[in-house]
N, C-alpha and C. Protein backbone atom coordinates (compact mmCIF):
# COMPACT_ATOMS: atom_id res chain seq x y z
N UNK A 1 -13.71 -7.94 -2.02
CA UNK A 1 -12.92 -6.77 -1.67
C UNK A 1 -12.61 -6.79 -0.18
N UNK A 2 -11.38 -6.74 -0.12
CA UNK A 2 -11.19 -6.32 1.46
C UNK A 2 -10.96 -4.91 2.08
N UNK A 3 -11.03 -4.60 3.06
CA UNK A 3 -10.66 -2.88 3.74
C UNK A 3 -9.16 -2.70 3.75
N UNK A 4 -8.18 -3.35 3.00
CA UNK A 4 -6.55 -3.33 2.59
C UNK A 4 -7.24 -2.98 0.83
N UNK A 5 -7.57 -3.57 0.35
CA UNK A 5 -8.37 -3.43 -1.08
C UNK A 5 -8.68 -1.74 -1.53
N UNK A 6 -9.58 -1.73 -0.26
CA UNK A 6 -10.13 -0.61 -0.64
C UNK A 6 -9.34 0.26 -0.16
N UNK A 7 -8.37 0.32 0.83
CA UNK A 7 -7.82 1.64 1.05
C UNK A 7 -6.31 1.75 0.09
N UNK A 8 -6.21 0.81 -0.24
CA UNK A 8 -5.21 0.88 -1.85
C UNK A 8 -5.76 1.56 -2.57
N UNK A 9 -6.66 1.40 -3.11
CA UNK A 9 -7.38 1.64 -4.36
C UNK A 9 -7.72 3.11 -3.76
N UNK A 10 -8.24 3.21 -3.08
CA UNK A 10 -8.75 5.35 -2.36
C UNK A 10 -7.22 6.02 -2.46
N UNK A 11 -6.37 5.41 -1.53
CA UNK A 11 -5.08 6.13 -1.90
C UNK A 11 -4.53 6.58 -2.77
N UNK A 12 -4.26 5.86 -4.17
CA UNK A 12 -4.00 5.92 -5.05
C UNK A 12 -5.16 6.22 -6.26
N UNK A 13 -6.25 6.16 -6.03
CA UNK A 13 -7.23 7.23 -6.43
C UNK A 13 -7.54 6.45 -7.99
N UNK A 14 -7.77 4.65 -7.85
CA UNK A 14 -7.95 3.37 -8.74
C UNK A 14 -9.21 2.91 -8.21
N UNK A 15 -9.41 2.06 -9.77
CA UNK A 15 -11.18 0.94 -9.06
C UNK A 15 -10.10 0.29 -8.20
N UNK A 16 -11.18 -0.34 -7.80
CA UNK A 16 -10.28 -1.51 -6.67
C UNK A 16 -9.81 -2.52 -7.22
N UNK A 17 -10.88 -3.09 -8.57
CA UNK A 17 -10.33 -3.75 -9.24
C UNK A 17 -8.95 -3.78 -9.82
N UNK A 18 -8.58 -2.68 -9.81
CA UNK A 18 -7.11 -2.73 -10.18
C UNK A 18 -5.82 -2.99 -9.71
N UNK A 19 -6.73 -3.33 -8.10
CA UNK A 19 -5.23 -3.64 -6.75
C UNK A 19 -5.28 -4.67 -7.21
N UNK A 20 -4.42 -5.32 -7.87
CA UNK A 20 -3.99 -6.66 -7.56
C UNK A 20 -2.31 -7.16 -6.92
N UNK A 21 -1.86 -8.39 -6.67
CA UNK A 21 -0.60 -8.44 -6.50
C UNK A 21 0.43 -7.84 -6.63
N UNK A 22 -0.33 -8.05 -8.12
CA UNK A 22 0.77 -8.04 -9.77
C UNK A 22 1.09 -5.87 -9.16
N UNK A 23 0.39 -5.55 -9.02
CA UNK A 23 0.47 -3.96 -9.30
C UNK A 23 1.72 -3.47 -8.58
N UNK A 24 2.43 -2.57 -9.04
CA UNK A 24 3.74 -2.41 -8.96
C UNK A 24 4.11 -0.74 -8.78
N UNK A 25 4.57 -0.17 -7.80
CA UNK A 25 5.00 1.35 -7.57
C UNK A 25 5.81 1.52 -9.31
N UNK A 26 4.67 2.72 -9.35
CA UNK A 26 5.53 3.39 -10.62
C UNK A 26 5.05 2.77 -12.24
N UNK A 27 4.51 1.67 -12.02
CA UNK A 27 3.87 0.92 -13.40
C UNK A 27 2.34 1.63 -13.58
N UNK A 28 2.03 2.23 -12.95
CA UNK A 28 0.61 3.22 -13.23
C UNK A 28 0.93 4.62 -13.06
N UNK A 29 0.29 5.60 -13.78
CA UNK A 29 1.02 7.03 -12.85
C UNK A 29 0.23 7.04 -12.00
N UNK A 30 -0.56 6.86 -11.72
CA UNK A 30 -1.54 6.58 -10.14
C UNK A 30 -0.59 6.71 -8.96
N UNK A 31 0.72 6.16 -9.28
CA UNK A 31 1.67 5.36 -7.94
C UNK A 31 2.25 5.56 -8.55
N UNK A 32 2.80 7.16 -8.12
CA UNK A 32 4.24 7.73 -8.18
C UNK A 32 4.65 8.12 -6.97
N UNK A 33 5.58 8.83 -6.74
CA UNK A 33 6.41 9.03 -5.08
C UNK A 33 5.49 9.77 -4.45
N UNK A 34 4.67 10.93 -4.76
CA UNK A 34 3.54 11.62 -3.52
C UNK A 34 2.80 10.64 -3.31
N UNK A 35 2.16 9.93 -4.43
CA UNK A 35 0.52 8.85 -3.96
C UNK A 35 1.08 8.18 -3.05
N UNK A 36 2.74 7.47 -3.24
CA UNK A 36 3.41 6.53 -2.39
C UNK A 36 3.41 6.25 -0.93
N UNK A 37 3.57 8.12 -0.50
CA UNK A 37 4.24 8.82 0.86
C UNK A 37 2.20 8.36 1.01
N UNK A 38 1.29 9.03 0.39
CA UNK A 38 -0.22 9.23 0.67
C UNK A 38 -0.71 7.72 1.35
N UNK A 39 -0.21 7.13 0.46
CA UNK A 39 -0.73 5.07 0.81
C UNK A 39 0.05 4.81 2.09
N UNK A 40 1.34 5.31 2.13
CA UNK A 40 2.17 5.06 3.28
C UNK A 40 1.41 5.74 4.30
N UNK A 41 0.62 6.85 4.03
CA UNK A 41 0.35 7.02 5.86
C UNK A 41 -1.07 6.17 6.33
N UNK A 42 -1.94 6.46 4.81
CA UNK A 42 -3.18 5.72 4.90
C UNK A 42 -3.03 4.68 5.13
N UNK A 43 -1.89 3.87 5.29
CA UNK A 43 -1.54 2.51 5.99
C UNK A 43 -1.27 2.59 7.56
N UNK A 44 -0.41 3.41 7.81
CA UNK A 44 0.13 3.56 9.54
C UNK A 44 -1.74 4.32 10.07
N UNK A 45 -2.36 5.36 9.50
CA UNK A 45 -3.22 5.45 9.67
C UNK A 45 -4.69 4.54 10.54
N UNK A 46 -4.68 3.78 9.21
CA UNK A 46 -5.55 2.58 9.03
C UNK A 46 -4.78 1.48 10.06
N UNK A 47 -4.26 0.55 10.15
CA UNK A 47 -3.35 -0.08 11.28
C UNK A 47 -2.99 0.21 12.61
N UNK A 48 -2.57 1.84 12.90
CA UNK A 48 -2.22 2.07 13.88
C UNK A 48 -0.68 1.25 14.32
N UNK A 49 0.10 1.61 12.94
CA UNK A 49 1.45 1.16 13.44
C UNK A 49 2.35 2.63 12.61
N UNK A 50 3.64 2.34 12.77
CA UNK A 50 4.78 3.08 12.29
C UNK A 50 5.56 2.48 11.70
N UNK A 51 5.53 3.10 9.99
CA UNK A 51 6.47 2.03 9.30
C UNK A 51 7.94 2.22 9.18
N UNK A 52 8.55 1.59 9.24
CA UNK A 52 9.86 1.98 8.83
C UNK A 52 10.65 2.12 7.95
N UNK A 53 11.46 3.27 7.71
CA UNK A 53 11.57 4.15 6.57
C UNK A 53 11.99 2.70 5.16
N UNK A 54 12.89 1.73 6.10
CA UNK A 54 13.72 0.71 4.79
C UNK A 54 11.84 -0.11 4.11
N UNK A 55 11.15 -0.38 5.27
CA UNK A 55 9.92 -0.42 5.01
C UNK A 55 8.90 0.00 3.59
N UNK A 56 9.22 1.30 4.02
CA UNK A 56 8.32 2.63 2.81
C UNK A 56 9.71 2.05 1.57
N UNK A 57 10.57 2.02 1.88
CA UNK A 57 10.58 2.35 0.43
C UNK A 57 10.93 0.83 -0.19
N UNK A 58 10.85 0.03 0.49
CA UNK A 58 11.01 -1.63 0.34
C UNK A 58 9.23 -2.17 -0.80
N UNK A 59 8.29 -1.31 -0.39
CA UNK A 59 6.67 -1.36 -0.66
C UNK A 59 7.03 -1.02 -2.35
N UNK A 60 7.48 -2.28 -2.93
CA UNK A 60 7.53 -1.95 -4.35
C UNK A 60 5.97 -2.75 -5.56
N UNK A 61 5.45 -3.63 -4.84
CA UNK A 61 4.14 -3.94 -5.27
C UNK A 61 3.21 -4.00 -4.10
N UNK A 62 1.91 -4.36 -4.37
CA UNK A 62 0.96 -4.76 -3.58
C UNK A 62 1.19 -5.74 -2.69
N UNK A 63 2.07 -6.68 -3.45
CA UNK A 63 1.92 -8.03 -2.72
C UNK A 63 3.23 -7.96 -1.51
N UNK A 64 3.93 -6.95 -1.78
CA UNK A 64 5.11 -6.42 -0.80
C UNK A 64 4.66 -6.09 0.51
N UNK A 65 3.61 -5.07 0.55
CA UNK A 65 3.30 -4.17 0.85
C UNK A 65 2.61 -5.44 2.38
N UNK A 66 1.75 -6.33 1.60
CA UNK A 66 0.95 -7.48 2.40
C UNK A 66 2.32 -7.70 3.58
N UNK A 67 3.10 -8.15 2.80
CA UNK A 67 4.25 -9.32 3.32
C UNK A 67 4.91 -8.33 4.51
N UNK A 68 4.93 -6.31 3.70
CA UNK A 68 5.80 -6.04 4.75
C UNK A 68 4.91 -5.87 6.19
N UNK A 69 3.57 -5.64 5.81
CA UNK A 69 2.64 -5.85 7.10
C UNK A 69 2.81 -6.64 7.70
N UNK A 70 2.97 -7.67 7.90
CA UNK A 70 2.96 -8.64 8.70
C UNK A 70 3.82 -8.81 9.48
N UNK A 71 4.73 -8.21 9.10
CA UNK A 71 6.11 -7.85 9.80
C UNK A 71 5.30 -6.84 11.23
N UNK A 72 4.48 -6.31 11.21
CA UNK A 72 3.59 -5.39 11.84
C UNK A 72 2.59 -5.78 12.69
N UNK A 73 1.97 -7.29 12.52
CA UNK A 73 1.07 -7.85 13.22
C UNK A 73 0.08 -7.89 12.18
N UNK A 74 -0.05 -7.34 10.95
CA UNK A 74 -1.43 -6.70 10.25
C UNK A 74 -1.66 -7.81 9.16
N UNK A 75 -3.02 -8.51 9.56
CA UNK A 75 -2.92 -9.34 8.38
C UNK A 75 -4.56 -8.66 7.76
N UNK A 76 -3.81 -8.83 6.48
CA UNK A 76 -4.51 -8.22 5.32
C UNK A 76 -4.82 -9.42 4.07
């Protein structure tokens, strides 16, 4: 488990086991548009960056979400 792992999984209120790649905005009701905006801050939060809006709504899986970090400095 990593501390990107776990603060997926708290956000969206999942085992952790369930973050995987594969996991996809909107394919769980876990991760609908409020949990979305919730993970989105618990990310700028956690990081200490500011995402940008094409950003937030670009975060369509997990594995997005990695890729759009990095764009950020944040490796996860």
């Amino acid at each position: 488990m990593s501390g990107f792992t776990d603060l997926v999984a708290s956000s969206l209120q999942i085992a952790p086991e369930a973050v995987t790649e594969e996991l996809r905005y909107n394919s769980i009701p876990e991760w609908d548009s409020v949990a979305h905006m919730a993970l989105v801050a618990e990310l700028e939060d956690a990081y200490d960056i500011m995402l940008d809006t094409d950003d937030i709504v670009d975060m369509s899986s997990v594995a997005k979400i990695r890729e759009i970090l990095k764009k950020y400095d944040v490796e996860v």
